[in-house]
Protein backbone atom coordinates (compact mmCIF):
# COMPACT_ATOMS: atom_id res chain seq x y z
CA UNK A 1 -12.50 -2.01 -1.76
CA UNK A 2 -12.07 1.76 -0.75
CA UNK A 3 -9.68 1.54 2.51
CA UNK A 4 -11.35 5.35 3.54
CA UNK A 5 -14.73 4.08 2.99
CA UNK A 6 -14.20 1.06 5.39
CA UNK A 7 -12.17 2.87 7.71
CA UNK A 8 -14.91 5.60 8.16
CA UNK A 9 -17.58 2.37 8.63
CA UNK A 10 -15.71 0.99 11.22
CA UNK A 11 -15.10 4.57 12.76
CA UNK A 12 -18.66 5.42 12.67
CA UNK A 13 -20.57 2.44 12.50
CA UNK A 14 -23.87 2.72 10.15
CA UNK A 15 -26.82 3.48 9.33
CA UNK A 16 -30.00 2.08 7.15
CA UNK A 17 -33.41 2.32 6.20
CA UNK A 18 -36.04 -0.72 6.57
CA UNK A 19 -38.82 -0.70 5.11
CA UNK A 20 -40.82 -3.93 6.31
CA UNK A 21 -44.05 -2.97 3.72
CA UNK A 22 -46.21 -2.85 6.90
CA UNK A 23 -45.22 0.03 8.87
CA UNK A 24 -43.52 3.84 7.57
CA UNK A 25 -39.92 2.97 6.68
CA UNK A 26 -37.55 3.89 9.99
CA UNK A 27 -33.61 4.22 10.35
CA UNK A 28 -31.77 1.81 12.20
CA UNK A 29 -28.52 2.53 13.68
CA UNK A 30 -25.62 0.85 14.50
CA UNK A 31 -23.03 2.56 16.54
CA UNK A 32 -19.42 1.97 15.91
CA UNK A 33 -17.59 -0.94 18.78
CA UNK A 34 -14.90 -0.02 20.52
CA UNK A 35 -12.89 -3.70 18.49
CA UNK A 36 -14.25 -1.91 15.21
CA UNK A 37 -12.20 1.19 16.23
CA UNK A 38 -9.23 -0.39 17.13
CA UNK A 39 -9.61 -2.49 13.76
CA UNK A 40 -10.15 1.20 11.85
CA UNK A 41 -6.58 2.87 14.09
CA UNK A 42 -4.60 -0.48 12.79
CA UNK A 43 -6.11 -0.57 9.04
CA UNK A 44 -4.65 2.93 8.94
CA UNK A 45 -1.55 2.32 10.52
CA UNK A 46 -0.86 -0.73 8.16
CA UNK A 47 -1.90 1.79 4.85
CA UNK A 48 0.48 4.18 6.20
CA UNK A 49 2.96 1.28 6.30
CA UNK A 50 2.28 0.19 3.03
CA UNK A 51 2.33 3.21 1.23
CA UNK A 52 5.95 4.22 2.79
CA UNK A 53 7.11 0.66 2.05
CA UNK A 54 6.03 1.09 -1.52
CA UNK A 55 7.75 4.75 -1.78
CA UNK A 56 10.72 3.21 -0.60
CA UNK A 57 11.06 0.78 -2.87
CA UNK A 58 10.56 2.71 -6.10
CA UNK A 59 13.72 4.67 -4.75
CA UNK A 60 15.84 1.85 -3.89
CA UNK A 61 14.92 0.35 -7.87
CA UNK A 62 15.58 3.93 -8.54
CA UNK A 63 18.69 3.52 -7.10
CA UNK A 64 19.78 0.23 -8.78
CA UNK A 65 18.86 1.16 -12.36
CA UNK A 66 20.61 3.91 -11.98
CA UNK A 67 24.17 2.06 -10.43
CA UNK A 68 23.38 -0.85 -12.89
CA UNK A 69 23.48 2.33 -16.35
CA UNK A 70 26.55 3.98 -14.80
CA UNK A 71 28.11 0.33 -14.31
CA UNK A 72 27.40 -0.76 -18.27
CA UNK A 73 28.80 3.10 -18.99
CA UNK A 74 31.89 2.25 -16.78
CA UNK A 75 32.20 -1.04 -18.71
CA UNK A 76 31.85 0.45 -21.85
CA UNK A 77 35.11 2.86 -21.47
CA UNK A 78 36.94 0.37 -19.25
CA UNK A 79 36.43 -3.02 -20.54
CA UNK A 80 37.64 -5.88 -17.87
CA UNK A 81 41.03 -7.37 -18.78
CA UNK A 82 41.45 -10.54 -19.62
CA UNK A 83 43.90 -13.01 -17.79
CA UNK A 84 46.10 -15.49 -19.49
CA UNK A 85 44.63 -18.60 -19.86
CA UNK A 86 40.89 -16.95 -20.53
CA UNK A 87 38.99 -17.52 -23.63
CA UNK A 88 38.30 -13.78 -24.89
């Protein structure tokens, strides 16, 4: 589901055509309730969230790939020493 799409439902309630067959077709309205505001203000919020959470994220594993290649390139030149007594 489109978050805009229900965000701008809940914001601004909705609208339809019935057509009962008997009479000319008329538009019925439904205006938007103050709880379906509030519900549209904290679905936003929360995306917001989300989004920034998920940006954050792809940095920090960013981040750790990146330590993780320049700690196998450190290995690689500098190879851990072995104490007596260890299997090599």
């Amino acid at each position: 589901m489109d978050i805009n799409w229900l965000v701008q439902r809940l914001k601004n309630g909705e609208s339809y055509t019935v057509n009962d067959g008997i009479s000319e077709p008329y538009q019925v309205n439904n205006p938007p309730t103050s709880l379906s505001i509030k519900a549209a203000q904290v679905i936003e919020r929360l995306h917001e969230q989300n989004s920034l959470t998920a940006q954050i994220t792809l940095n920090l594993q960013h981040q750790l790939n990146t330590l993780h290649q320049e700690y196998e390139l450190l290995r690689q030149i500098n190879p851990p020493a072995t104490t007596s007594g260890e299997a090599g």
